[in-house]
Protein backbone atom coordinates (compact mmCIF):
# COMPACT_ATOMS: atom_id res chain seq x y z
CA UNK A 1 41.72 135.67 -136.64
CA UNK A 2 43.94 138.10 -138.49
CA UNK A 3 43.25 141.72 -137.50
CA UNK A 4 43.74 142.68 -140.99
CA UNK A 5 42.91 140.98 -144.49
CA UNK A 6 43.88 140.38 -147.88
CA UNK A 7 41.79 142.00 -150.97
CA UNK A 8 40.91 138.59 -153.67
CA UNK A 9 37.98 139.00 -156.26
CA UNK A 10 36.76 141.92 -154.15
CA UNK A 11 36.14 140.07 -150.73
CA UNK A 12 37.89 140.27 -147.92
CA UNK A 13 39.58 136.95 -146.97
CA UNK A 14 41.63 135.84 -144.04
CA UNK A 15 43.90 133.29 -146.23
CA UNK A 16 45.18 130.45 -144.93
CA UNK A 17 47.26 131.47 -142.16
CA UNK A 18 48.33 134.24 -139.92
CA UNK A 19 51.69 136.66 -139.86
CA UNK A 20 52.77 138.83 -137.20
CA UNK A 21 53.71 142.23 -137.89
CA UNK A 22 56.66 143.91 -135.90
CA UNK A 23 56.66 147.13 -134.67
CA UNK A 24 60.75 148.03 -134.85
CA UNK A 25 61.06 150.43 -132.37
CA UNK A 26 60.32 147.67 -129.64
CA UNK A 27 61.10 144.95 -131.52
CA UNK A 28 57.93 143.00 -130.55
CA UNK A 29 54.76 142.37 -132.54
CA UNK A 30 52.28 145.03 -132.37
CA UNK A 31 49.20 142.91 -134.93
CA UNK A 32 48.85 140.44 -137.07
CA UNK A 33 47.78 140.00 -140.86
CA UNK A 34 46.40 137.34 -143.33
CA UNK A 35 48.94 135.66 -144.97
CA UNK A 36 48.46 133.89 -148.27
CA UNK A 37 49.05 130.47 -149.87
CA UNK A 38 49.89 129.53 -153.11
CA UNK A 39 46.19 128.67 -154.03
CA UNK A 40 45.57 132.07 -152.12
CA UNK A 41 47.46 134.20 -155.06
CA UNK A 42 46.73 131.92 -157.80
CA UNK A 43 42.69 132.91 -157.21
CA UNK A 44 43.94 136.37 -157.14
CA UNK A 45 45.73 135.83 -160.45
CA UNK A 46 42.25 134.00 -162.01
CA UNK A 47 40.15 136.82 -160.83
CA UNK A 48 42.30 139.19 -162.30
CA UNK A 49 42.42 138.02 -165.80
CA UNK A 50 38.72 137.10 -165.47
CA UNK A 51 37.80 140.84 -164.51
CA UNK A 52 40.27 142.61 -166.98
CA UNK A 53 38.35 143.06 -169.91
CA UNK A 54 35.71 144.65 -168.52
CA UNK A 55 37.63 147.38 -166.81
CA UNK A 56 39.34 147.98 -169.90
CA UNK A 57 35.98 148.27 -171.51
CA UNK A 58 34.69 151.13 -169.24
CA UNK A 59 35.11 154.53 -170.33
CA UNK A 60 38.72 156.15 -169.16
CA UNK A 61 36.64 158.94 -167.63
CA UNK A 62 35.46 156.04 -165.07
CA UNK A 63 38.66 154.56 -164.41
CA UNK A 64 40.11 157.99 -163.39
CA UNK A 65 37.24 158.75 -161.35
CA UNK A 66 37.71 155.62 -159.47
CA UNK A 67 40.91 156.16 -158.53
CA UNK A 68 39.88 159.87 -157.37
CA UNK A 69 37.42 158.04 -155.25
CA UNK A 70 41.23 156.36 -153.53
CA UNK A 71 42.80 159.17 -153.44
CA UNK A 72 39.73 161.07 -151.54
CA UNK A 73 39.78 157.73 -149.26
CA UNK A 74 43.27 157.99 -148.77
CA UNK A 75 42.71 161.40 -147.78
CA UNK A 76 39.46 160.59 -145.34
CA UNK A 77 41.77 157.62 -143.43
CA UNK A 78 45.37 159.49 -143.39
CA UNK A 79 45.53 160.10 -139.61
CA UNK A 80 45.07 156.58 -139.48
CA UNK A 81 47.20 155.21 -142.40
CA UNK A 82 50.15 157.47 -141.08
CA UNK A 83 50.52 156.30 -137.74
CA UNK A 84 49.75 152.23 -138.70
CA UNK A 85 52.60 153.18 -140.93
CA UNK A 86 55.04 154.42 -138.35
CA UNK A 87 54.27 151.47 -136.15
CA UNK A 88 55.01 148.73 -139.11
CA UNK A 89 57.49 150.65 -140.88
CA UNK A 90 59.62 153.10 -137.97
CA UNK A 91 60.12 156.27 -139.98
CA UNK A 92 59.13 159.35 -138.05
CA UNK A 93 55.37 160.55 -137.82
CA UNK A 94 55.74 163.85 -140.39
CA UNK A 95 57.60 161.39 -142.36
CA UNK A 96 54.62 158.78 -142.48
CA UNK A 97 52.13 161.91 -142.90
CA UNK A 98 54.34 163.18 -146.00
CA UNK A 99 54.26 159.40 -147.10
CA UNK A 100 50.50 159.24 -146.79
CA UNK A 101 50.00 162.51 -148.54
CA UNK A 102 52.37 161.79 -151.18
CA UNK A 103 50.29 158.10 -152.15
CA UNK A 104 47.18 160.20 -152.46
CA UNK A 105 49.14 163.02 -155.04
CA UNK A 106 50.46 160.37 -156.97
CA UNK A 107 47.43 158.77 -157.60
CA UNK A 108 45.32 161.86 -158.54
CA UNK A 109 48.36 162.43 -161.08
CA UNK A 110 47.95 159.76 -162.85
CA UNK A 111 44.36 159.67 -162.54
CA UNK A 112 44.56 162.99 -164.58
CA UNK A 113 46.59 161.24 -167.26
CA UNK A 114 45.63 159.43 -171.05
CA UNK A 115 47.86 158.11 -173.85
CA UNK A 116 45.34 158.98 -176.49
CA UNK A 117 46.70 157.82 -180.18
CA UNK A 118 49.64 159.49 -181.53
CA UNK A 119 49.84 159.94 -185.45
CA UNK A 120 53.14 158.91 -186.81
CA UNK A 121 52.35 159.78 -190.62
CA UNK A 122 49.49 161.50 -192.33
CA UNK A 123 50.07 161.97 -195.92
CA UNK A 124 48.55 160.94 -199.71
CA UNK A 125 50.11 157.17 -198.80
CA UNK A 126 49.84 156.22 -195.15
CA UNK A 127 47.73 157.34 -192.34
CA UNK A 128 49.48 155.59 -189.32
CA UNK A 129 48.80 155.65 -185.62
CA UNK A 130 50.21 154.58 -182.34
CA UNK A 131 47.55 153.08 -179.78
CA UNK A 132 47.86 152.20 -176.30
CA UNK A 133 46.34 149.40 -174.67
CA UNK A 134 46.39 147.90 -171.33
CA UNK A 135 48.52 144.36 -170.94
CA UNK A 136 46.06 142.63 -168.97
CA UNK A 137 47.56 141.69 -165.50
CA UNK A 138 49.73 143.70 -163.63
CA UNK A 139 51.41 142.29 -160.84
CA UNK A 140 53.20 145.18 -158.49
CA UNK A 141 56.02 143.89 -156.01
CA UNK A 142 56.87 146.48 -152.89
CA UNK A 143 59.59 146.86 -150.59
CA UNK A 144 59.71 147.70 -146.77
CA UNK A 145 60.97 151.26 -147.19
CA UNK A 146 58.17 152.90 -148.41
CA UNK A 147 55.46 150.28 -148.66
CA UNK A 148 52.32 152.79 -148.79
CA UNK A 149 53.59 154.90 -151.66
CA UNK A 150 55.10 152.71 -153.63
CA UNK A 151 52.20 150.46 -153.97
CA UNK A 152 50.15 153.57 -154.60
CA UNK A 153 51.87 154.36 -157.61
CA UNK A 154 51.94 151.55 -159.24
CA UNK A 155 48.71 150.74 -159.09
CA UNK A 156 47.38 153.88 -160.16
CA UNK A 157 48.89 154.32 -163.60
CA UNK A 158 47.81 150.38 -163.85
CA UNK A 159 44.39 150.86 -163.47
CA UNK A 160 44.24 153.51 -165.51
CA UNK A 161 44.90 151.82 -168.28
CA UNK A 162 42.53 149.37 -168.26
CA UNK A 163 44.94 146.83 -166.53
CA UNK A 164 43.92 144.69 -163.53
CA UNK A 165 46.12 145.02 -160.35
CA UNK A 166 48.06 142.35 -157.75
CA UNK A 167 49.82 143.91 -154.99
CA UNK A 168 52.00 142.07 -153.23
CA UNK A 169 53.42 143.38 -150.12
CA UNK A 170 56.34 143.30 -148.39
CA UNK A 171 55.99 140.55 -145.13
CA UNK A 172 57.68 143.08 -142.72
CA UNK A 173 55.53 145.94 -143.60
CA UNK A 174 52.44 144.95 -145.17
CA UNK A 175 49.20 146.44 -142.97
CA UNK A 176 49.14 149.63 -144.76
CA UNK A 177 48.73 148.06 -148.12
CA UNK A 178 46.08 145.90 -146.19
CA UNK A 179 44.41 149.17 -145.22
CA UNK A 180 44.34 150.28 -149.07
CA UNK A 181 42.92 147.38 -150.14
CA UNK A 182 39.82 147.32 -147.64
CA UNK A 183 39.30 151.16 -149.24
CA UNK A 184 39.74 149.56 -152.75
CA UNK A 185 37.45 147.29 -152.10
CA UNK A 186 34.07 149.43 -152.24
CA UNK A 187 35.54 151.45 -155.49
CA UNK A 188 37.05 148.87 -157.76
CA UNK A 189 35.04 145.77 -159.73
CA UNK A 190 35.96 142.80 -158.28
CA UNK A 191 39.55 141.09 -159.29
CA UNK A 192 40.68 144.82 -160.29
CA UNK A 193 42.72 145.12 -157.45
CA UNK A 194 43.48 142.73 -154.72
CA UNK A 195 46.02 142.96 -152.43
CA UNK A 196 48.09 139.81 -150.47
CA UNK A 197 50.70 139.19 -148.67
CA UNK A 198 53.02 136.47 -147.93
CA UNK A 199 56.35 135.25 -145.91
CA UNK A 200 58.97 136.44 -149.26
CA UNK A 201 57.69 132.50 -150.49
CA UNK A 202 55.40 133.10 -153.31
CA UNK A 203 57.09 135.62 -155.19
CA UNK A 204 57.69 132.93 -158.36
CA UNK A 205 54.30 131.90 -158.16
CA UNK A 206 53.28 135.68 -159.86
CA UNK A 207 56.17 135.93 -161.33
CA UNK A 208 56.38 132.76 -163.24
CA UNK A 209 52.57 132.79 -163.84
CA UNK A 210 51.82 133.20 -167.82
CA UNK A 211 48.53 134.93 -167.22
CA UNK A 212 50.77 137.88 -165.70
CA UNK A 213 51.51 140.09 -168.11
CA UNK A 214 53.76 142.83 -166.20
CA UNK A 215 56.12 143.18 -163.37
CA UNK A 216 57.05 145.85 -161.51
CA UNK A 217 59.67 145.29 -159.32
CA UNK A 218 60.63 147.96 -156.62
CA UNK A 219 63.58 146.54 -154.17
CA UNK A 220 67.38 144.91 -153.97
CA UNK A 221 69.26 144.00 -157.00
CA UNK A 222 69.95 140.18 -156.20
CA UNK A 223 66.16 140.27 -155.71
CA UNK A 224 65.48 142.23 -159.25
CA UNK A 225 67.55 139.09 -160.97
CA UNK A 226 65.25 136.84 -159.59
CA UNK A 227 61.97 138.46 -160.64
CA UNK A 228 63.94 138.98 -163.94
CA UNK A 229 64.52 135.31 -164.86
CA UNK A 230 60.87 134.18 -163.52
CA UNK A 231 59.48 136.45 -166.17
CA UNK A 232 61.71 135.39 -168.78
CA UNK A 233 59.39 132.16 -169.19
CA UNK A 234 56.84 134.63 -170.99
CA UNK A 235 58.85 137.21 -171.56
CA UNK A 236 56.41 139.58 -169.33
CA UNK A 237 56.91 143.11 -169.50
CA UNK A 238 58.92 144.54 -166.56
CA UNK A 239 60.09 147.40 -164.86
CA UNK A 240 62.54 147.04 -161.95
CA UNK A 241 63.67 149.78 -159.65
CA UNK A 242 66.36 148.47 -157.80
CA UNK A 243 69.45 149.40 -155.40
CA UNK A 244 71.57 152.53 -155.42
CA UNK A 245 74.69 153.81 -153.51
CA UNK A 246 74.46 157.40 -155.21
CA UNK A 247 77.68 159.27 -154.89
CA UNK A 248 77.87 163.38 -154.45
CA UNK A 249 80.52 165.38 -155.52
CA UNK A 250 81.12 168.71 -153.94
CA UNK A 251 83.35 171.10 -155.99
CA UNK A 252 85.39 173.84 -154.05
CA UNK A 253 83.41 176.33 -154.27
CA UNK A 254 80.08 174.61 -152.79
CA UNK A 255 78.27 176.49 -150.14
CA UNK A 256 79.34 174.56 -146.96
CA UNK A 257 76.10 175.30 -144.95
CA UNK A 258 73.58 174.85 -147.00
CA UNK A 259 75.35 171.63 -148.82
CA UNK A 260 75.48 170.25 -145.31
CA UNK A 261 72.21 170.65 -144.46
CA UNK A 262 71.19 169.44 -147.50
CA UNK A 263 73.23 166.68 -147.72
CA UNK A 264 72.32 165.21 -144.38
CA UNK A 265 68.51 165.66 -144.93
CA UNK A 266 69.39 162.84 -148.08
CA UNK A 267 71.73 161.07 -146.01
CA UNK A 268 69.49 160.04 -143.15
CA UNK A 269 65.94 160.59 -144.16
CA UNK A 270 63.57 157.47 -143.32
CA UNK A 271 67.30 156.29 -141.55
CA UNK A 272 68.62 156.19 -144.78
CA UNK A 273 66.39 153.73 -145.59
CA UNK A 274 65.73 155.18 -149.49
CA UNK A 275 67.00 154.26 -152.41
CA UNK A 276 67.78 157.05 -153.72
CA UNK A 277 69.45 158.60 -150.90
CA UNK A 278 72.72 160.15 -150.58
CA UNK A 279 74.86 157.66 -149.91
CA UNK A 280 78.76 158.72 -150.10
CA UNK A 281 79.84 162.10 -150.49
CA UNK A 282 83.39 162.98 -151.92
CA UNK A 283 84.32 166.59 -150.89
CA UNK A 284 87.09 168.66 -152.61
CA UNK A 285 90.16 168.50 -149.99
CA UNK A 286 90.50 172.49 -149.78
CA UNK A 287 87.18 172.21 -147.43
CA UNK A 288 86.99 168.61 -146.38
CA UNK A 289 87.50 169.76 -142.88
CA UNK A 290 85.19 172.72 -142.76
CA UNK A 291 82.32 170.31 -144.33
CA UNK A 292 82.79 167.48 -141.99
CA UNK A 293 82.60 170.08 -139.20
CA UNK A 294 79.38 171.34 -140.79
CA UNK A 295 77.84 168.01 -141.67
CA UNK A 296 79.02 167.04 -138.19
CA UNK A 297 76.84 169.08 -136.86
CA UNK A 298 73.89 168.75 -138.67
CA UNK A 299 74.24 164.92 -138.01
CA UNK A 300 74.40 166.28 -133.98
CA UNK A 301 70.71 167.43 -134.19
CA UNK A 302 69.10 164.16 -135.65
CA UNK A 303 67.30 163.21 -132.53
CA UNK A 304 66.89 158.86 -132.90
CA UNK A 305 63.94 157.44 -131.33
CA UNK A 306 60.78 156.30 -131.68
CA UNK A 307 58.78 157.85 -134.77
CA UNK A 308 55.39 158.11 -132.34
CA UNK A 309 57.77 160.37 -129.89
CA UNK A 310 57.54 164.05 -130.59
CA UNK A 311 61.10 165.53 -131.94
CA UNK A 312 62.05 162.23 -133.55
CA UNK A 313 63.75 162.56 -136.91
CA UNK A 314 65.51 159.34 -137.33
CA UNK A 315 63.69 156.34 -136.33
CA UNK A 316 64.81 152.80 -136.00
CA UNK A 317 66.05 150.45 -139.40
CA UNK A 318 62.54 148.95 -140.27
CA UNK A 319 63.93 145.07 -139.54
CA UNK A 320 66.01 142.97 -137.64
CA UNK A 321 68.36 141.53 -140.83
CA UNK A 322 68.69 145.33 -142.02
CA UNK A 323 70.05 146.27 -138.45
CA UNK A 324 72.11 143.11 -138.08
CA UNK A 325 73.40 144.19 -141.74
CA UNK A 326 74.03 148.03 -140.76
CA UNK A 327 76.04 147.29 -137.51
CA UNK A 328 78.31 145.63 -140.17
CA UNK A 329 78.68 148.88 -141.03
CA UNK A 330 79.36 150.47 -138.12
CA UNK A 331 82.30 148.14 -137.60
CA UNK A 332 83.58 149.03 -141.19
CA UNK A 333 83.23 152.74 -140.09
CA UNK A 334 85.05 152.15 -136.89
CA UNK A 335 88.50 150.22 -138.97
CA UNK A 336 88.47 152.20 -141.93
CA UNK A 337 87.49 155.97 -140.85
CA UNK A 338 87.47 158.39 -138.07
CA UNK A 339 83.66 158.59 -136.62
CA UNK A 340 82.79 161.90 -136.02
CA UNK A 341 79.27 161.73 -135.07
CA UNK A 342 77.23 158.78 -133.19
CA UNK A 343 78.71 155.35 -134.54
CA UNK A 344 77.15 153.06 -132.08
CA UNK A 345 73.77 150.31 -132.21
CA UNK A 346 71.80 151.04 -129.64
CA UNK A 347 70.89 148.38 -126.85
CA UNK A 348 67.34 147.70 -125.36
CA UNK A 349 65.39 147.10 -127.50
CA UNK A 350 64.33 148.27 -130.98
CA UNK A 351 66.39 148.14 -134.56
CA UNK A 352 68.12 151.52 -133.63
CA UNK A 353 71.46 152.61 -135.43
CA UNK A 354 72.78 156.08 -134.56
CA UNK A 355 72.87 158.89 -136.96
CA UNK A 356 76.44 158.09 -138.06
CA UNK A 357 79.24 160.62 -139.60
CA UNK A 358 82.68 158.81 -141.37
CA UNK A 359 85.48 161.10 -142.24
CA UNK A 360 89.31 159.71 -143.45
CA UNK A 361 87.87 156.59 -145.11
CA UNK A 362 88.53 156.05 -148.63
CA UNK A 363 87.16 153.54 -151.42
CA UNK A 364 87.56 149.98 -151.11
CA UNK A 365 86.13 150.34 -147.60
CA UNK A 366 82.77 148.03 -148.11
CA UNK A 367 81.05 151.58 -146.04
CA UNK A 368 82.04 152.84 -149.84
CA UNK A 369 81.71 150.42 -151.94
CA UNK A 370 78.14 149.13 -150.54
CA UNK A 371 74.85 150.14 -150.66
CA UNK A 372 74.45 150.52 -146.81
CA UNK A 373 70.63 151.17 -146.62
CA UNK A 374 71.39 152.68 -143.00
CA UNK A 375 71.74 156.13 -141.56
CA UNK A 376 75.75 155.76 -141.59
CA UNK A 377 77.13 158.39 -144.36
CA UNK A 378 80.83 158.25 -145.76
CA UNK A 379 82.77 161.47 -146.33
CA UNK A 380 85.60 160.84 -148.70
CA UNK A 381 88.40 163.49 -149.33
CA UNK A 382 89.59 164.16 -153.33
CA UNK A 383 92.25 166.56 -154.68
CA UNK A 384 91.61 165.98 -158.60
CA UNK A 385 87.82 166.77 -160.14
CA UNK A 386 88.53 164.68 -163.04
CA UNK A 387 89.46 161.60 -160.61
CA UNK A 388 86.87 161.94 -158.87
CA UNK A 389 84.35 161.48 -161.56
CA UNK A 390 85.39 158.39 -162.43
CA UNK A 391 85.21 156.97 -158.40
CA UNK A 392 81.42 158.13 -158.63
CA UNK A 393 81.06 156.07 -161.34
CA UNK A 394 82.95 152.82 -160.52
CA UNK A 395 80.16 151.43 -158.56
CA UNK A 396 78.03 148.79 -160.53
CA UNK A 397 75.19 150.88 -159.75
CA UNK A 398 73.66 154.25 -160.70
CA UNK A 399 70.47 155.24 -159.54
CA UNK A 400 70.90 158.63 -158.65
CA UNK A 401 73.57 161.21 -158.12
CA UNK A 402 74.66 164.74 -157.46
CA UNK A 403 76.87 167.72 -157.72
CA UNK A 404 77.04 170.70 -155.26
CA UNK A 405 78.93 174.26 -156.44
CA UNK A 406 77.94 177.67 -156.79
CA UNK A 407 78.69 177.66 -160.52
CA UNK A 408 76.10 175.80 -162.03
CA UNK A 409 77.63 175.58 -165.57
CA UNK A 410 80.48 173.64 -163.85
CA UNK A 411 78.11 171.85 -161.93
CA UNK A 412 76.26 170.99 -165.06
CA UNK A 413 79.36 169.63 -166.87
CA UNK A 414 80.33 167.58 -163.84
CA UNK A 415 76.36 165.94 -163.90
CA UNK A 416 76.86 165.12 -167.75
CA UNK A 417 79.58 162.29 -166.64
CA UNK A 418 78.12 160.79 -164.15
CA UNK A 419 76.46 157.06 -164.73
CA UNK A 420 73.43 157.42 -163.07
CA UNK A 421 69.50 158.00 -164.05
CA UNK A 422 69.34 161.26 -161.97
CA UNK A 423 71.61 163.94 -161.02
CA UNK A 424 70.54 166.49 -159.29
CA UNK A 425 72.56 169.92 -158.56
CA UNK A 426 72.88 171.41 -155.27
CA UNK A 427 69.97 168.72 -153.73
CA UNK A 428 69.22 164.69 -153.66
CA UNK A 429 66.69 162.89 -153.65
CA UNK A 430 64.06 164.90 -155.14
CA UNK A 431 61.13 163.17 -157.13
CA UNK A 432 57.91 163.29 -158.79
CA UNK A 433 55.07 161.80 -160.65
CA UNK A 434 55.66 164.14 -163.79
CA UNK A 435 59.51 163.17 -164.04
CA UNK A 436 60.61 160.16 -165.72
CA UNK A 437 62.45 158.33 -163.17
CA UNK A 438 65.41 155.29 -163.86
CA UNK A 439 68.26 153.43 -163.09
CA UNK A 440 71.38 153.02 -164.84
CA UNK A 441 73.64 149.79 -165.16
CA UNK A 442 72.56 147.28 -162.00
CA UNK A 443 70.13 150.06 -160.90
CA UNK A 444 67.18 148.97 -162.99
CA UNK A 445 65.28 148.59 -165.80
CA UNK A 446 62.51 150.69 -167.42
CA UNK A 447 61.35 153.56 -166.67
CA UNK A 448 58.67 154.83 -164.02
CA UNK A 449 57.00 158.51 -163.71
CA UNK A 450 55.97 160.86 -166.54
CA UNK A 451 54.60 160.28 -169.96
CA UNK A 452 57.14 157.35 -170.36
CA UNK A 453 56.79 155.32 -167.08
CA UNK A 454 52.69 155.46 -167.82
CA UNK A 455 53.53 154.14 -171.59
CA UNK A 456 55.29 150.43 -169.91
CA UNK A 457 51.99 149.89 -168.40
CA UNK A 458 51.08 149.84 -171.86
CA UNK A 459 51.20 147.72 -175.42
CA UNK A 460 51.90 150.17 -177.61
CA UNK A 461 50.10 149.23 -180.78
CA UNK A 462 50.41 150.31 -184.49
CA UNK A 463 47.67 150.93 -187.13
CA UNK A 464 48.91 151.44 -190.52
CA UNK A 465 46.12 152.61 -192.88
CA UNK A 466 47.47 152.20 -196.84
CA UNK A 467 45.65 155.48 -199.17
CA UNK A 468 47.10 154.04 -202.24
């Protein structure tokens, strides 16, 4: 028997089959889960649509006091969620704590949060309102990278609404979900939320199924075309956060230490393992080699390891494709740059990639041109601020971004022309519930976060009221 099971209708079921769950820094399976079948998640669909209604029929004040009732649960089990999600995921113990913390703050957000009705004209002819009500079923896709918090927040600002929830987990990482939906299970109706998991094989089941009503997609573009098409057979609503390689530009006059620091704390947090991370940084040529001496260092102190081991702050890539993929990498950063800091896989066991520095490499290098989703960080010389604008932007994606100077109005005009959803100034990576968060071009679609994330969980609805 699976040491861990799947949420459907508000039971606890052990599916129809078993999937072992491995711990990357050894390499070797640590537990096992419940794995679904396709009549597993088409129950979970049923009981979903059967138990909608009625959730949207309680008052909002209840729906935000059940998920208070999560977060507080969150809150009561993190010792326990953080280091489960070290073992399944790698990242480093105060990273999994963070994560942990983070799932419960997003969720008491959003549990804060209403769309009450919004008048769009009051006069002698028309009184006319905008409503929001909830789509029904809500099926929420997750990713490897951070697969307690991301679930987190999508579910919360779907149950507010009224809307039922299906999590489906990512097969390499899926325990900690597991863990929420055991908590879920004593605060939620049944068929609000359930939680599965299965081997990446019944993603078009949900997907495809007409009772689902919404998608949201977190995870890799080729992947986000996929869940794109399914749902074109009902033309669900969706929101898709997909892949980034987010560029930085530092101007001349950037403070060297602190852009260094900074820069490297995007660069190779969760092993760069983050889609919005910093992921190929263009310095001005009048301090290329002062920065890559600085970021050099930096880079020097990122002790690798196991995220259980005291000190570690870069743990192993979560899976064995991902570090098959990022040694790739390492041999593109060995023929088309100058290494200056680690460079190498690491043998004996584990998914371990060394915090990796590139200087003298250029675009059309794929270390560049790639999303590398691995702690391995390009530094790419420019002489012309104009130029190098339009390199930042010649990548099909554009999640994120950023700009690093002293003079912020400069800084500022720089951000304005660059393609992404984000830019940040003198930082990267930072996030929130309160601020809207999306992709540009073959970054995404929709919008998560803030007012207008919580609005595509949503039909927005229109009463027109004629005074003549």
């Amino acid at each position: 028997m699976a040491e861990y099971q799947m949420l459907i209708d508000g039971a606890l079921t052990d599916g129809s089959a078993e999937l072992e769950v491995v711990n990357p820094a050894t390499g070797q399976p640590f537990t096992s889960v419940a794995r679904a079948s396709e009549a597993d998640m088409l129950r979970a669909i049923a009981a979903a649509k059967a138990a909608q209604p009625g959730w949207a029929a309680k008052p909002l004040a209840e729906r935000q006091a059940a998920l208070m009732r999560l977060a507080d649960a969150i809150d009561a089990n993190a010792a326990d969620l953080a280091r489960t999600l070290v073992m399944e995921q790698g990242k480093p113990l105060e990273q999994a704590q963070a994560e942990t913390a983070y799932a419960a703050v997003f969720i008491r957000h959003f549990a804060a949060q209403s769309l009450e009705p919004e008048t769009v004209q009051d006069d002698e002819a028309y009184h006319i309102q905008a409503h929001y009500r909830p789509l029904g079923v809500v099926a929420g896709i997750t990713p490897w990278n951070f697969p307690l918090l991301i679930g987190c927040y999508k579910l919360a600002p779907a149950v507010l609404l009224g809307n039922s929830f299906i999590w489906k987990a990512a097969p390499t990482t899926p325990v900690t979900a597991l863990m929420i939906g055991k908590l879920a299970k004593d605060i939620f109706p049944a068929g609000i939320v359930n939680v599965l998991v299965d081997k990446n094989d019944l993603g078009a089941v949900l997907t495809s199924h007409p009772d689902v009503a919404k998608i949201s997609f977190t995870g890799s573009t080729p992947t986000g075309r996929k869940v794109m098409e399914a749902a074109a057979s009902s033309l669900k609503r969706l929101t898709l956060e997909l892949g980034g390689n987010d560029a930085g530009i530092v101007l001349p006059d950037a403070d060297i230490a602190k852009t260094a620091q900074r820069a490297v704390g995007s660069a190779f947090f969760n092993a760069g393992q983050v889609c919005i991370a910093l992921k190929r940084l263009y310095v001005h040529r009048s301090i290329y080699e002062e920065m890559c001496d600085a970021l050099a260092s930096e880079v020097a102190q990122l002790a690798l390891g196991d995220g259980l081991e005291q000190g570690t702050r870069v743990g192993p890539l979560q899976n064995a494709q991902q570090y098959e993929k990022a040694k790739t990498y390492l041999e593109a950063a060995h023929a088309d740059g100058r290494v200056i800091a680690g460079g190498r896989a690491r043998a004996g066991g584990g998914y371990f990639i060394e915090p990796t520095l590139v200087r003298d490499i250029g675009d059309g290098s794929k270390l560049v041109d790639e999303e590398q989703f691995a702690p391995i960080l390009p530094v790419i010389a420019y002489d012309d601020p104009a130029d190098v604008i339009g390199r930042a932007n010649s990548s099909e994606y554009g999640l994120g971004g950023s700009v690093w100077s002293e003079d912020i109005d400069k800084a500022v005009a720089v951000a304005s022309q660059i393609e992404s959803g984000t830019v940040w100034i003198n930082h990267h990576t930072h996030f929130g519930p309160h601020i809207p968060f999306a992709g540009a071009k073959q970054s995404g679609l929709g919008v998560e976060f803030g007012k207008e994330g919580l609005t595509e969980f949503a039909q927005r609805t229109v009463i027109s009221v004629s005074r003549a």
